[in-house]
N, C-alpha and C. Protein backbone atom coordinates (compact mmCIF):
# COMPACT_ATOMS: atom_id res chain seq x y z
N UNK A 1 257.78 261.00 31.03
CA UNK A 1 258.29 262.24 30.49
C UNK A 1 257.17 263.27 30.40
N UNK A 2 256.14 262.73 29.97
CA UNK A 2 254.95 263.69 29.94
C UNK A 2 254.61 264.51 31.03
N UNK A 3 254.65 263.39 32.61
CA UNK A 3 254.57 263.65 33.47
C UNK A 3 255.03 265.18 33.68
N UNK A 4 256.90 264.56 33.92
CA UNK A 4 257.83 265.45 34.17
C UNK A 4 257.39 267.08 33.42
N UNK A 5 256.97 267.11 31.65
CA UNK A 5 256.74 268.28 31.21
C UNK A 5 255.50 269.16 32.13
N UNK A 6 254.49 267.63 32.35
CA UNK A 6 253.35 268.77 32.81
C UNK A 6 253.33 269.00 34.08
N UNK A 7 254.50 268.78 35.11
CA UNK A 7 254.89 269.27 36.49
C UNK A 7 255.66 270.70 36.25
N UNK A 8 256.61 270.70 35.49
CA UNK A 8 257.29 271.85 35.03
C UNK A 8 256.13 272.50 34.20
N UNK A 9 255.57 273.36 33.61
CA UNK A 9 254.53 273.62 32.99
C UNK A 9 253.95 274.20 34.31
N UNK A 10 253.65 273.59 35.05
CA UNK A 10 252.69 273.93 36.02
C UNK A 10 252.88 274.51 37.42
N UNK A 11 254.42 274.29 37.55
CA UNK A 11 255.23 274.91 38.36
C UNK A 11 255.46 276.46 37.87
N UNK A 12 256.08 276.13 36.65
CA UNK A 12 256.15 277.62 35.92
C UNK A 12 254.79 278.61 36.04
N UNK A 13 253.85 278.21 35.82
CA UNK A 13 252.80 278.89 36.28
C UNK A 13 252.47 279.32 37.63
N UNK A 14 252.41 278.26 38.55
CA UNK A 14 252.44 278.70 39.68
C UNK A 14 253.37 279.58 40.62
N UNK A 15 254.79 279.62 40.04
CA UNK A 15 256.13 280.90 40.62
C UNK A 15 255.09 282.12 39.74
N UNK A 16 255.09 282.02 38.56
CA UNK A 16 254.12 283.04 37.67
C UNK A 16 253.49 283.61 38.50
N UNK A 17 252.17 283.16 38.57
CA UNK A 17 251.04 283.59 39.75
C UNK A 17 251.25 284.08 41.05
N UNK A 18 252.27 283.60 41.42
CA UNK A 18 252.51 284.05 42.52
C UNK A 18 253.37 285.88 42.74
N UNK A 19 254.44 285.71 41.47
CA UNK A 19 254.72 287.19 41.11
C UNK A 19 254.17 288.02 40.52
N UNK A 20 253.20 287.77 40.05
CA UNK A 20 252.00 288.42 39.76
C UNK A 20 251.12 289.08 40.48
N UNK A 21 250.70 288.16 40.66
CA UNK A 21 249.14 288.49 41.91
C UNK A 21 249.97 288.31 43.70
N UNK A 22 251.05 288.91 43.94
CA UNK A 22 250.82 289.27 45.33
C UNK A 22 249.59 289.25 46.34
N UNK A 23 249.63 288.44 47.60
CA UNK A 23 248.27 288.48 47.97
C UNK A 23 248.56 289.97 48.96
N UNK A 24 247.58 290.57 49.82
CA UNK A 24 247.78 291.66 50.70
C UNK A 24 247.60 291.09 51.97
N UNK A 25 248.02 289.49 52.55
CA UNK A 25 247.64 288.81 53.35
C UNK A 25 248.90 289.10 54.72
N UNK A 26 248.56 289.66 55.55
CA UNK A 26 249.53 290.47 56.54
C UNK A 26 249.67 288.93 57.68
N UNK A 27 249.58 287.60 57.17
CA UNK A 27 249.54 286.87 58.26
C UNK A 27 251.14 286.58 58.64
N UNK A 28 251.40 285.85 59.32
CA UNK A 28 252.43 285.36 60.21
C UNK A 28 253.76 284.91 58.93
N UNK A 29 255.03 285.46 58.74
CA UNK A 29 255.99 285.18 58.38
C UNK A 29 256.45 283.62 59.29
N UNK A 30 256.99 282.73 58.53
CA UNK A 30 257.78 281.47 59.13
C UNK A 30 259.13 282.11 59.37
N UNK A 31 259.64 281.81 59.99
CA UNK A 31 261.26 282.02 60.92
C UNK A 31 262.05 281.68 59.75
N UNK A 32 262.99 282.41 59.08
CA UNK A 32 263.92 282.09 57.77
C UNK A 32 264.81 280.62 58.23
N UNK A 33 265.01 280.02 59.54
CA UNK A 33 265.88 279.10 59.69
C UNK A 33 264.82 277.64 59.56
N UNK A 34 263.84 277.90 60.03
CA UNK A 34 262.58 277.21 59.50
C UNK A 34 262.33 276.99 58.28
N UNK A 35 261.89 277.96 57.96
CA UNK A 35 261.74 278.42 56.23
C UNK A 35 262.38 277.46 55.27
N UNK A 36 263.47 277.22 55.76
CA UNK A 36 265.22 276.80 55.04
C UNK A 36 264.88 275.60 55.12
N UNK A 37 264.96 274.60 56.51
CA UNK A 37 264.59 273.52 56.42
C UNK A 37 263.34 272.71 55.42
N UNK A 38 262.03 273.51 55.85
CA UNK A 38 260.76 273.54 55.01
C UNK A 38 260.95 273.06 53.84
N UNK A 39 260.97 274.35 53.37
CA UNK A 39 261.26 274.52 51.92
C UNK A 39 262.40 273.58 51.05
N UNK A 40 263.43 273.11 51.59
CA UNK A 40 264.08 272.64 51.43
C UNK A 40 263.79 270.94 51.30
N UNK A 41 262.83 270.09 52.44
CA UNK A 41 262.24 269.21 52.26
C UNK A 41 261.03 268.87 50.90
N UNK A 42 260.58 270.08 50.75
CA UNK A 42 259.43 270.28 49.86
C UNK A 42 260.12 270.10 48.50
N UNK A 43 261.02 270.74 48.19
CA UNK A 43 261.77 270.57 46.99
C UNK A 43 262.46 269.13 46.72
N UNK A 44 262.84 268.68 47.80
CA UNK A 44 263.88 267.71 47.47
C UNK A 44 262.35 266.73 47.55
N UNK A 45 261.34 266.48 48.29
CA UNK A 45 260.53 265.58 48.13
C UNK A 45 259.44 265.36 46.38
N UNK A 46 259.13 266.51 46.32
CA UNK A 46 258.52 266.66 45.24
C UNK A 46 259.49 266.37 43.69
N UNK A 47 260.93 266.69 44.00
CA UNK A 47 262.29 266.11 43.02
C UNK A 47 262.36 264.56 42.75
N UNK A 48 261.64 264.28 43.90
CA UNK A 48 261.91 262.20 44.14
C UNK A 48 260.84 262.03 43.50
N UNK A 49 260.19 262.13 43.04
CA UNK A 49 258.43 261.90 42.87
C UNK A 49 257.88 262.15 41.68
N UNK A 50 257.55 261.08 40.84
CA UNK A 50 256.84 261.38 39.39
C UNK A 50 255.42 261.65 39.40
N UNK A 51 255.06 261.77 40.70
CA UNK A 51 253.23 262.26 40.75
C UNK A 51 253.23 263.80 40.46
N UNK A 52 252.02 263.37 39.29
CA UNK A 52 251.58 265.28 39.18
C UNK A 52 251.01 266.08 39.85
N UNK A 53 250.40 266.66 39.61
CA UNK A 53 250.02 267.97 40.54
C UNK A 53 249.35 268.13 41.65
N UNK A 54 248.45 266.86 41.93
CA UNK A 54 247.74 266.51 43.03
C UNK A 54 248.50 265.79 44.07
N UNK A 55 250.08 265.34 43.38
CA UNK A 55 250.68 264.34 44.48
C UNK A 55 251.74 265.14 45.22
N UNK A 56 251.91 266.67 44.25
CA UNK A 56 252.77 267.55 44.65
C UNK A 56 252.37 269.04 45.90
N UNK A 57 250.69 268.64 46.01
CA UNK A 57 249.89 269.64 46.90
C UNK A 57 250.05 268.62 47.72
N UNK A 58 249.85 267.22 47.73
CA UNK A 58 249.91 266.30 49.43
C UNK A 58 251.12 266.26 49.62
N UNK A 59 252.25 266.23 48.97
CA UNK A 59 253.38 266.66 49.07
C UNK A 59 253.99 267.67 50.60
N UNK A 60 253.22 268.72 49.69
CA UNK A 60 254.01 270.29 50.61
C UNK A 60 253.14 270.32 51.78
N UNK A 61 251.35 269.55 51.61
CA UNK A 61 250.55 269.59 52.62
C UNK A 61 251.42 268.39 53.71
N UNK A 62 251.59 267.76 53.24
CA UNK A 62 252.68 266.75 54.67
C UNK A 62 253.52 267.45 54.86
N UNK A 63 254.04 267.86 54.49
CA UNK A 63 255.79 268.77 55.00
C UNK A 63 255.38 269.96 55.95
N UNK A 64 254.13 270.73 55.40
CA UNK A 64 253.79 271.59 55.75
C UNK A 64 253.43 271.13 57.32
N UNK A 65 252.80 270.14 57.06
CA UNK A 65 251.79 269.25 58.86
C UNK A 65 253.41 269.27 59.74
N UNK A 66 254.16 268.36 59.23
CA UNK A 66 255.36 267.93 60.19
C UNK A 66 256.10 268.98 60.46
N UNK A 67 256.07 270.10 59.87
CA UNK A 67 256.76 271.51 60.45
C UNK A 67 255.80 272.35 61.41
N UNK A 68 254.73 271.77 61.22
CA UNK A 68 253.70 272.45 62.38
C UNK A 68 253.72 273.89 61.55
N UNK A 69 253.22 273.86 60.57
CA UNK A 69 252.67 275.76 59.71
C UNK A 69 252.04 275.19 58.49
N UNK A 70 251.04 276.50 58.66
CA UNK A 70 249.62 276.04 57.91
C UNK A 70 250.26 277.28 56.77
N UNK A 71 248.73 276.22 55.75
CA UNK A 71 249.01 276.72 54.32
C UNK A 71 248.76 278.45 54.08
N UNK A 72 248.12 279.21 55.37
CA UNK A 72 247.91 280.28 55.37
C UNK A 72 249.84 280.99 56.02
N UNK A 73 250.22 280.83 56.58
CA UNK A 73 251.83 281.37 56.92
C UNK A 73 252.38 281.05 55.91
N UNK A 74 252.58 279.45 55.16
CA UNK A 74 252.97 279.46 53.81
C UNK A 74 252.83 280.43 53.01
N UNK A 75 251.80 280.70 52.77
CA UNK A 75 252.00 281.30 51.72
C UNK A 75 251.46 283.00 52.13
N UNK A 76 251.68 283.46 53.17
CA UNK A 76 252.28 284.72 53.67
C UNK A 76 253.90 284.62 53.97
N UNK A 77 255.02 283.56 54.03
CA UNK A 77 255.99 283.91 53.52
C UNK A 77 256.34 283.84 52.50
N UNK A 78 255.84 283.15 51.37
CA UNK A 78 256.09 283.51 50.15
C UNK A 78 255.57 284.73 49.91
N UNK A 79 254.55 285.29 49.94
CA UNK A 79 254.26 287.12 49.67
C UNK A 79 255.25 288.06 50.32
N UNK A 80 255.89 287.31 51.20
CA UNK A 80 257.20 288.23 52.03
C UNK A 80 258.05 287.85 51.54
N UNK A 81 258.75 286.84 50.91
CA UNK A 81 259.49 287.20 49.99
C UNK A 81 259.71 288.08 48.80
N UNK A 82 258.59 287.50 48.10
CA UNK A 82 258.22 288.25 47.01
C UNK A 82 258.21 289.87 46.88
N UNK A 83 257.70 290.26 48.20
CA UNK A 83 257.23 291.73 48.38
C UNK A 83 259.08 292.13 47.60
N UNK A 84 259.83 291.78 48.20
CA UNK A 84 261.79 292.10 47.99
C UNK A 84 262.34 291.14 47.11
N UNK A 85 262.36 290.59 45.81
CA UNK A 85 262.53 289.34 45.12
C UNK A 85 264.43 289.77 45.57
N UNK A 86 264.91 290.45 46.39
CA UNK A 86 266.28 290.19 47.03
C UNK A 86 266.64 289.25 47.72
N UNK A 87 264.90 288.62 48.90
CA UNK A 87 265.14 288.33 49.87
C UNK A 87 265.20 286.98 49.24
N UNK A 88 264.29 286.79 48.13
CA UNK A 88 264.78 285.10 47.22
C UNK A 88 266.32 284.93 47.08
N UNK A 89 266.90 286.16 46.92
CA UNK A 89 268.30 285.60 46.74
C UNK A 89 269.39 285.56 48.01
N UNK A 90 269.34 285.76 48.62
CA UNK A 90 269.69 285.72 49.86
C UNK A 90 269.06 284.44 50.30
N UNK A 91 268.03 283.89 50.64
CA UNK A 91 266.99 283.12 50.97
C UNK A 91 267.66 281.47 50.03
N UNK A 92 268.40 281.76 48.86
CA UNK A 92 268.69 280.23 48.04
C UNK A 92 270.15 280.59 48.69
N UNK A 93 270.97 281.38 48.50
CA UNK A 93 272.24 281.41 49.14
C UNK A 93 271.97 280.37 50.45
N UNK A 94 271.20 280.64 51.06
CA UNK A 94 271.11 279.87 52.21
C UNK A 94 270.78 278.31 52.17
N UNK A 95 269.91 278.07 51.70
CA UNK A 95 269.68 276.76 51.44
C UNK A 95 270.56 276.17 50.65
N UNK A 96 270.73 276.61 49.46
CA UNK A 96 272.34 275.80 49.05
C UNK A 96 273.14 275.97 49.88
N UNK A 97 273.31 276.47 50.71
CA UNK A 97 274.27 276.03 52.03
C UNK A 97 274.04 275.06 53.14
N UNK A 98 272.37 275.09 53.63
CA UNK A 98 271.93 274.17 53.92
C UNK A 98 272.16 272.57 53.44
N UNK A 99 271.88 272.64 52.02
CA UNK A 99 271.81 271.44 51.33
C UNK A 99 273.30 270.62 51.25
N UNK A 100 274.16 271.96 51.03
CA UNK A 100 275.64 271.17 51.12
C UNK A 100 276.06 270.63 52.63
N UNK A 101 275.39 271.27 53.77
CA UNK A 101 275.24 270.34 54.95
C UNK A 101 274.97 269.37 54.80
N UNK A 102 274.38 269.07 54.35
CA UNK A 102 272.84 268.08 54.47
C UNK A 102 274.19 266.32 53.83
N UNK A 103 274.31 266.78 52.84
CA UNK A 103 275.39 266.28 51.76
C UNK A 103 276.41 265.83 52.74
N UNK A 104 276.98 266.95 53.43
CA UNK A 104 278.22 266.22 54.13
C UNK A 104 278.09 265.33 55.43
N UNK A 105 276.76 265.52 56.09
CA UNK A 105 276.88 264.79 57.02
C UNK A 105 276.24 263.36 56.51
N UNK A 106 275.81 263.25 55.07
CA UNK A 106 274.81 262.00 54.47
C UNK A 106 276.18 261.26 54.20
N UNK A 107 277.62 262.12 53.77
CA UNK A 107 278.50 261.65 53.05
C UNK A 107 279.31 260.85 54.45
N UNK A 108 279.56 261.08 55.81
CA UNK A 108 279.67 260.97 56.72
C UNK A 108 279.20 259.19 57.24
N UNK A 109 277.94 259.26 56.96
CA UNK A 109 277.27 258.37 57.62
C UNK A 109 277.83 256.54 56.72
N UNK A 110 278.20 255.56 57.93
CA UNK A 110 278.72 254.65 57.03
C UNK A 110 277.56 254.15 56.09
């Protein structure tokens, strides 16, 4: 449980920081259909997982490797989101749509 508080705690900080301090880093946006998948692995992997904060950076750093995009495009599409906090909402519309895919073809499988 402790765990769990000081992952949340530290997550909260880190969405924080990130709407905060915008970087001015003009590098390479990831493809939103990309993006979707990504991001989407990252969440649901780091959800399975009671490791803290160091198990949640090798985490997104593997997801990140097997999608082939480095931590520098990462996190120039998160500043491109951010720049429009619209495009976050538009951007979860999607992935909860994704995810309810994801669901029906898992529900599918014998």
């Amino acid at each position: 449980m402790k765990i769990l508080k000081s992952a949340v705690i530290l997550l909260l900080l880190v969405i924080t920081a990130v709407f905060l301090f915008p970087s001015c880093n003009n590098g390479k946006v990831i493809p939103e259909e990309k993006f979707i998948r990504l991001y989407t692995d990252i969440v649901i992997a780091q959800d399975t997982t009671a490791e803290a904060y160091n198990g949640m950076v090798k985490i997104r750093t593997e997801v990140l490797k097997r999608f082939n995009v480095t931590e520098k495009e990462y996190n120039s599409t998160l500043d491109y989101y951010n720049a429009k906090p619209e495009r976050w909402e538009l951007f979860f519309d999607k992935v909860i749509f994704y995810v309810e895919e994801l669901k029906q073809k898992a529900a599918k499988k014998p």
